[in-house]
PDB file of N, CA and C in Angstrom:
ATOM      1  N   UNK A   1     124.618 -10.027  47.927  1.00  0.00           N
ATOM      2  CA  UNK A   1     124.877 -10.271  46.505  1.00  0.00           C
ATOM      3  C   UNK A   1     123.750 -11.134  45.950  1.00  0.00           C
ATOM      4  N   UNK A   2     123.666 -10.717  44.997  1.00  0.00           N
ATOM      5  CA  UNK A   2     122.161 -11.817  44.000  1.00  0.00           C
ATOM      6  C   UNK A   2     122.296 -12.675  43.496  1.00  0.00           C
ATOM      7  N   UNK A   3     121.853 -13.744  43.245  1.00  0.00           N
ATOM      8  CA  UNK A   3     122.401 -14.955  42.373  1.00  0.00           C
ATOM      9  C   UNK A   3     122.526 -14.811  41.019  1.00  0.00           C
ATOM     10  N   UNK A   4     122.481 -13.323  40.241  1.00  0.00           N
ATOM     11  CA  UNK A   4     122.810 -12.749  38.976  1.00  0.00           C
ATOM     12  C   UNK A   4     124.018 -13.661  38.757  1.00  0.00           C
ATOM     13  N   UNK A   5     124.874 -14.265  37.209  1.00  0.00           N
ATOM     14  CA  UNK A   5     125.793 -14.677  36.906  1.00  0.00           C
ATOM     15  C   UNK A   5     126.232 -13.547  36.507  1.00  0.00           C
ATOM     16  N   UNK A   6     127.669 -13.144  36.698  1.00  0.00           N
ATOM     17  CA  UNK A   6     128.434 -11.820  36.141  1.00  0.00           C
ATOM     18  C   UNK A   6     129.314 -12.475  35.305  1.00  0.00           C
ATOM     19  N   UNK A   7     129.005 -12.200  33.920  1.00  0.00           N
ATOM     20  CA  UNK A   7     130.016 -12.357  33.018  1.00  0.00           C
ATOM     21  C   UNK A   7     131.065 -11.571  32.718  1.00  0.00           C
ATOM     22  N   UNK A   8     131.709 -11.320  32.263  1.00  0.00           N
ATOM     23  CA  UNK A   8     132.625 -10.287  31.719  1.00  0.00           C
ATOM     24  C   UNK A   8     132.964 -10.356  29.767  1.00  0.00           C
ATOM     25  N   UNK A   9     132.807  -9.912  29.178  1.00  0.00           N
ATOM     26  CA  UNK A   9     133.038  -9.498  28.072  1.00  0.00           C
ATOM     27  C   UNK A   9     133.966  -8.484  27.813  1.00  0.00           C
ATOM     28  N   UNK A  10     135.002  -8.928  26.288  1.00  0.00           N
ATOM     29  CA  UNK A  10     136.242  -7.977  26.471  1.00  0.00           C
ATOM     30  C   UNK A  10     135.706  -6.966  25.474  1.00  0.00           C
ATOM     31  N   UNK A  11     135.733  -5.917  26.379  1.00  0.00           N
ATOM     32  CA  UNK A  11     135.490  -4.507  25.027  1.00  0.00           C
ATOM     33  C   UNK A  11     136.141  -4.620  23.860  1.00  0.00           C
ATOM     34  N   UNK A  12     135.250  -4.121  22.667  1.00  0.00           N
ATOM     35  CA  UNK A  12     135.682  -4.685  21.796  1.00  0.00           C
ATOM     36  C   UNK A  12     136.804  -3.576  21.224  1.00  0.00           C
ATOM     37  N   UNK A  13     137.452  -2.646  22.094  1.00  0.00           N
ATOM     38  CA  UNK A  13     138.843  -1.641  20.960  1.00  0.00           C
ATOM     39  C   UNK A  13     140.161  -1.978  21.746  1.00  0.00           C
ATOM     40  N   UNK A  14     139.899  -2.050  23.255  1.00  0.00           N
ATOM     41  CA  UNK A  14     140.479  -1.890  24.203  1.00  0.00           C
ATOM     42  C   UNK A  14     140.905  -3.616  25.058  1.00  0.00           C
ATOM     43  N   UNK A  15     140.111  -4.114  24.810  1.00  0.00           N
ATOM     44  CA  UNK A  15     139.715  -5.167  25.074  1.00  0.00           C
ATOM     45  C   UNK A  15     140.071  -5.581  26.846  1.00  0.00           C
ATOM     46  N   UNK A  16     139.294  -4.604  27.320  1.00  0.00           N
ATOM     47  CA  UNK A  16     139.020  -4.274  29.031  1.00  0.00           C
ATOM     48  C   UNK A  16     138.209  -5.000  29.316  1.00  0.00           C
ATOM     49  N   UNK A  17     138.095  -6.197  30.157  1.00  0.00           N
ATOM     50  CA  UNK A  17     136.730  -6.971  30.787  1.00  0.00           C
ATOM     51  C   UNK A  17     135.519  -6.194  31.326  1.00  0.00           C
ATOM     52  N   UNK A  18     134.181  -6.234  30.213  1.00  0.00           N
ATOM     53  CA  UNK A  18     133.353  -5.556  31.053  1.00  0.00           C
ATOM     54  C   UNK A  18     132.621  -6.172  31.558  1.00  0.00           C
ATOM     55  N   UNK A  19     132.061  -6.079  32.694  1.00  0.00           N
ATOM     56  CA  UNK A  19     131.069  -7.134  33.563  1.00  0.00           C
ATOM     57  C   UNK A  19     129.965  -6.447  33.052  1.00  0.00           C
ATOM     58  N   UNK A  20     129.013  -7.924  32.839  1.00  0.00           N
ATOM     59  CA  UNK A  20     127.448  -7.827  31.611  1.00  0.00           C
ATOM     60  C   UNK A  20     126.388  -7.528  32.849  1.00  0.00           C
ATOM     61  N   UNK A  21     126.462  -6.465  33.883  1.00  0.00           N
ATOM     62  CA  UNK A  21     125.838  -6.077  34.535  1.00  0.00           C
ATOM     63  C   UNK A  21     124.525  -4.851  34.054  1.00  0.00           C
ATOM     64  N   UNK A  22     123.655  -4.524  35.131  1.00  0.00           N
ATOM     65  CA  UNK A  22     122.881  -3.913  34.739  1.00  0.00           C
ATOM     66  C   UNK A  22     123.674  -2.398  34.817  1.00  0.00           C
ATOM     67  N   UNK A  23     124.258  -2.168  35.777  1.00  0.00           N
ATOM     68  CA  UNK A  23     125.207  -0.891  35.942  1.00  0.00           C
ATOM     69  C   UNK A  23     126.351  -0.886  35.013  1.00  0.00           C
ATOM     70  N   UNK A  24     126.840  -1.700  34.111  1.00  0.00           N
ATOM     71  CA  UNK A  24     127.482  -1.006  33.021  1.00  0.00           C
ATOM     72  C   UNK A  24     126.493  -0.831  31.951  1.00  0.00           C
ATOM     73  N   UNK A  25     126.341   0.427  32.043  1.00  0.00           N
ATOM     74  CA  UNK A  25     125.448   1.262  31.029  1.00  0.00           C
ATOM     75  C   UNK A  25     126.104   1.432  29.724  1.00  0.00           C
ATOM     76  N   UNK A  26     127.379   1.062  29.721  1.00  0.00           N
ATOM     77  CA  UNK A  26     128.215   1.513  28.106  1.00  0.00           C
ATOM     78  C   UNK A  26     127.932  -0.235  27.460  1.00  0.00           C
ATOM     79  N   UNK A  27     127.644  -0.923  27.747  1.00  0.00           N
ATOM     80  CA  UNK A  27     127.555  -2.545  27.109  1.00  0.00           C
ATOM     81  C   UNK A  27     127.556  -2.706  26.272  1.00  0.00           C
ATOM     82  N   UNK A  28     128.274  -3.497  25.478  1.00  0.00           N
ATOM     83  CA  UNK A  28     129.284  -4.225  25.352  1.00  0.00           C
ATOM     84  C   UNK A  28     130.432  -3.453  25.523  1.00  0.00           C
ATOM     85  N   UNK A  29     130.796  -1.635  25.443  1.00  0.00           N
ATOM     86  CA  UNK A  29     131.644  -0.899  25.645  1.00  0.00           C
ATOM     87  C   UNK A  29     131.882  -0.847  26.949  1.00  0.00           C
ATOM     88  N   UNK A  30     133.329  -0.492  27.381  1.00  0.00           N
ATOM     89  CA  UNK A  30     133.771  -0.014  28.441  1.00  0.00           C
ATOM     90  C   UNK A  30     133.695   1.159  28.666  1.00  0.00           C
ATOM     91  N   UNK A  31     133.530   2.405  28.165  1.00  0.00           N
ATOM     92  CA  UNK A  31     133.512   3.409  28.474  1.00  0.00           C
ATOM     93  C   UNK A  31     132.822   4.020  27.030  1.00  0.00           C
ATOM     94  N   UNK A  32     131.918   5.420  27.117  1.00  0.00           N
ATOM     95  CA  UNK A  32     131.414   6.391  26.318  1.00  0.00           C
ATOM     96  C   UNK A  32     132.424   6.265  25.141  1.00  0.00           C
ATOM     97  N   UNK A  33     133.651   6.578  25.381  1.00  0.00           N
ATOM     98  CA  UNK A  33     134.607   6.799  23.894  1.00  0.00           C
ATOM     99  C   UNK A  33     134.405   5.707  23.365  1.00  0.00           C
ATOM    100  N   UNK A  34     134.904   4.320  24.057  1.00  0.00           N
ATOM    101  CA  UNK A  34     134.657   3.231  22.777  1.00  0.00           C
ATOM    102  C   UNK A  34     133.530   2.832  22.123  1.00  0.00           C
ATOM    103  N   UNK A  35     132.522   3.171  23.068  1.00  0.00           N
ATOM    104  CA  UNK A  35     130.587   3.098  22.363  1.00  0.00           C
ATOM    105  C   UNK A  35     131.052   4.149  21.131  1.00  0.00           C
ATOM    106  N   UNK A  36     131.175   5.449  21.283  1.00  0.00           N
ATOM    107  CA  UNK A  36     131.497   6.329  20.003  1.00  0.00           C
ATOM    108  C   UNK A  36     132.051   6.154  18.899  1.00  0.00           C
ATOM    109  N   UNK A  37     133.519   5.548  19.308  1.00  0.00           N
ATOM    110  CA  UNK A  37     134.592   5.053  18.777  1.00  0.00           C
ATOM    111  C   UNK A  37     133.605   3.774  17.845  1.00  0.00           C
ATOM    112  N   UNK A  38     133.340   3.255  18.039  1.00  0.00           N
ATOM    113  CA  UNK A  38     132.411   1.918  17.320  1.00  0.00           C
ATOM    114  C   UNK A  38     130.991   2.898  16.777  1.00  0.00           C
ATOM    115  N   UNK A  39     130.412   3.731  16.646  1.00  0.00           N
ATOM    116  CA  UNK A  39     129.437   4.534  15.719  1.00  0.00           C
ATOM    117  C   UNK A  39     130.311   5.348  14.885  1.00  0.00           C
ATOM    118  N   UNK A  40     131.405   5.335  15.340  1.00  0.00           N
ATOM    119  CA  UNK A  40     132.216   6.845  14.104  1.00  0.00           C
ATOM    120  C   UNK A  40     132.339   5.653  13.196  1.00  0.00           C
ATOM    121  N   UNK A  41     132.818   4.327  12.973  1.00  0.00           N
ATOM    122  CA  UNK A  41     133.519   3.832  12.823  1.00  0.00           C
ATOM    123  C   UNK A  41     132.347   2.812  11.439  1.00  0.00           C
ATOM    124  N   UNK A  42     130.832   2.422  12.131  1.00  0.00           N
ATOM    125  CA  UNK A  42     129.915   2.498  11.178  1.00  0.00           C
ATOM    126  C   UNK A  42     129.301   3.752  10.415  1.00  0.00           C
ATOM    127  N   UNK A  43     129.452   4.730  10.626  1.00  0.00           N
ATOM    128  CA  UNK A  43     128.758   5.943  10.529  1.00  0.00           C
ATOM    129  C   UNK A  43     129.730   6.433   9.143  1.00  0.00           C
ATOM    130  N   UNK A  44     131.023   5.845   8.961  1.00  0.00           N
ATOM    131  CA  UNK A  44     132.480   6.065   7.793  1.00  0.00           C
ATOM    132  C   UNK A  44     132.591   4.579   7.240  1.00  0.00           C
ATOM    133  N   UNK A  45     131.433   4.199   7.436  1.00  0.00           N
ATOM    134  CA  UNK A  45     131.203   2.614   6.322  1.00  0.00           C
ATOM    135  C   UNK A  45     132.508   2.075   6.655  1.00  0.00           C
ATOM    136  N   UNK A  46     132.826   2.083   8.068  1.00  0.00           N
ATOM    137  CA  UNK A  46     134.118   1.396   7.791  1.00  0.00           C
ATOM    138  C   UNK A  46     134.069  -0.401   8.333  1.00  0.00           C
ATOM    139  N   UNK A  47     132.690  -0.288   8.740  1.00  0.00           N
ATOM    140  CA  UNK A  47     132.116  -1.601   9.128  1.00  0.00           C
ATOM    141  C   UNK A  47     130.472  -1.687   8.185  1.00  0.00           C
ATOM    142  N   UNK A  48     130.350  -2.782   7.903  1.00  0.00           N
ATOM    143  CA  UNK A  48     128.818  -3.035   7.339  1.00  0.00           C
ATOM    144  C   UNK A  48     128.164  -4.706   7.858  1.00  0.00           C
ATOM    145  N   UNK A  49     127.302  -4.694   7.591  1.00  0.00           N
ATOM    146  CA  UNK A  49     127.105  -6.243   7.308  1.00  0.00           C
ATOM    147  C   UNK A  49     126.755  -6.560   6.209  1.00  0.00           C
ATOM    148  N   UNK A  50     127.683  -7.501   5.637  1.00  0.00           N
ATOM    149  CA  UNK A  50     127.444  -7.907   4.263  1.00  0.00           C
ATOM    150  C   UNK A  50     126.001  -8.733   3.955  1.00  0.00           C
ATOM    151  N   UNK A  51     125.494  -7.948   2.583  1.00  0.00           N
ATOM    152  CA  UNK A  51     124.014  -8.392   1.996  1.00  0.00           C
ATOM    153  C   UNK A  51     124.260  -8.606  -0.134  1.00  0.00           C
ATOM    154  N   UNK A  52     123.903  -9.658  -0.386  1.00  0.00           N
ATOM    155  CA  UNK A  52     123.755  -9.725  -1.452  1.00  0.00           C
ATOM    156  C   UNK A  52     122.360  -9.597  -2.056  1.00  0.00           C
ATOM    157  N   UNK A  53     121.494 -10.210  -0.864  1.00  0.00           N
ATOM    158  CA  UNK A  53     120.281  -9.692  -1.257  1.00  0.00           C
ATOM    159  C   UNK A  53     119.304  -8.767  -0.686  1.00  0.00           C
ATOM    160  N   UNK A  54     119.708  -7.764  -0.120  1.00  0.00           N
ATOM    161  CA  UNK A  54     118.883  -6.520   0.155  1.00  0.00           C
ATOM    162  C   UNK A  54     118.837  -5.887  -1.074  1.00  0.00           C
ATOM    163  N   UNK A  55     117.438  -5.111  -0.989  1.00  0.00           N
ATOM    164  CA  UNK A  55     116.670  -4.376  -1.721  1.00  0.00           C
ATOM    165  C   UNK A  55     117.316  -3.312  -2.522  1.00  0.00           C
ATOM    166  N   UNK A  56     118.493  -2.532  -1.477  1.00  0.00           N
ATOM    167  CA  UNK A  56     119.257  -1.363  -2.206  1.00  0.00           C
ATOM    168  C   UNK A  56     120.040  -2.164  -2.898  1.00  0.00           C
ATOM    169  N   UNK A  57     121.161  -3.278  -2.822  1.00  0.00           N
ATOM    170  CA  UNK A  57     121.849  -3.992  -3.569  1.00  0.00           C
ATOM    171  C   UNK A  57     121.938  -4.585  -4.965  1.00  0.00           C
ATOM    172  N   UNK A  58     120.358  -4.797  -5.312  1.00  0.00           N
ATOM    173  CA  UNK A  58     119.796  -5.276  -6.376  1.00  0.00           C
ATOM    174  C   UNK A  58     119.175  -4.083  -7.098  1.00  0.00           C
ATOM    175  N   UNK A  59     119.116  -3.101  -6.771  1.00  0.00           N
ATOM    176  CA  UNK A  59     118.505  -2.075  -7.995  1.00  0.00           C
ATOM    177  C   UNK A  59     119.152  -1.320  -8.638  1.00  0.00           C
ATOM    178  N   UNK A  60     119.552  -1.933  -9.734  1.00  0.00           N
ATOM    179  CA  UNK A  60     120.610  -1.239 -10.854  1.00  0.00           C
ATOM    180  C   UNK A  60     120.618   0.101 -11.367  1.00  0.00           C
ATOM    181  N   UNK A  61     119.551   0.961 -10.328  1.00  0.00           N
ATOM    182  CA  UNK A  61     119.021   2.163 -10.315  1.00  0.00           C
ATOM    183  C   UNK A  61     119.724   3.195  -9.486  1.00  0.00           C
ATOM    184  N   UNK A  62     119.879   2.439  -8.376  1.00  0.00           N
ATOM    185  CA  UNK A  62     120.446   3.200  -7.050  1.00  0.00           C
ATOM    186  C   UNK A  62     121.589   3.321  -7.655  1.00  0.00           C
ATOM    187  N   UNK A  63     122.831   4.352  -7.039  1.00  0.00           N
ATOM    188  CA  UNK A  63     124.060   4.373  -6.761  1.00  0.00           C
ATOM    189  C   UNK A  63     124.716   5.056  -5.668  1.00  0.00           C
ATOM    190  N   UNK A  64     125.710   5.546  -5.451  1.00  0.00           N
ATOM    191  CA  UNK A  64     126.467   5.628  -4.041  1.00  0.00           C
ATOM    192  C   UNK A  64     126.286   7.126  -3.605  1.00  0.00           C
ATOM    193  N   UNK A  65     125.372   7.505  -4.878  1.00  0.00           N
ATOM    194  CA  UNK A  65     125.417   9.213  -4.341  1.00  0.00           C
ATOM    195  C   UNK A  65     124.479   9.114  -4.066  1.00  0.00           C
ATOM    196  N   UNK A  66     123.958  10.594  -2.530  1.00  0.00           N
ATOM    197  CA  UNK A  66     123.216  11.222  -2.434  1.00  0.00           C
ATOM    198  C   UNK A  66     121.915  11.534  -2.933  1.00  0.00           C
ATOM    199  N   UNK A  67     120.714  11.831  -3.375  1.00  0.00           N
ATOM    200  CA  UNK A  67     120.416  12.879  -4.428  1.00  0.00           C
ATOM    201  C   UNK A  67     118.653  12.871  -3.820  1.00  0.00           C
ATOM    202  N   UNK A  68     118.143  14.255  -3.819  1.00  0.00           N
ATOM    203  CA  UNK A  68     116.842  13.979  -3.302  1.00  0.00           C
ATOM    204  C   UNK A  68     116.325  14.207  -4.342  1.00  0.00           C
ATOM    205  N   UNK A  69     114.861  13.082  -4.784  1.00  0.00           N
ATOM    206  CA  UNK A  69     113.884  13.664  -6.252  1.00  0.00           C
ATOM    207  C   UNK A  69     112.957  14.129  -5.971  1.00  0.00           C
TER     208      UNK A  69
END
């Protein structure tokens, strides 16, 4: 065994201890579905990080649609 410290972190849907190893390849996820499960989940704006001052925020130009010029 290596003198690596093994942490464990609780997945964040399931909240399963994952050890912060190099062999859990899903990290911070426990498994493929909850890595997914957490991109469907930004991908449906259902998470953001809040900005008051980014660039898209401030241009009274932009709006929520689409549109290529």
């Amino acid at each position: 065994m290596s003198d690596e410290i093994f942490l464990k972190y609780p997945a964040q849907h399931v909240k399963k201890p994952v050890p912060w190893t190099q062999e859990s390849q899903f990290r911070p996820f426990c498994s493929k579905r909850c890595q997914l499960i957490d991109l469907g989940e930004w991908a449906a704006e259902e998470k953001a990080i809040p900005s008051d001052t980014a660039d898209f925020a401030m241009d009274p130009n932009l709006s929520d649609e689409w549109s290529i010029k």
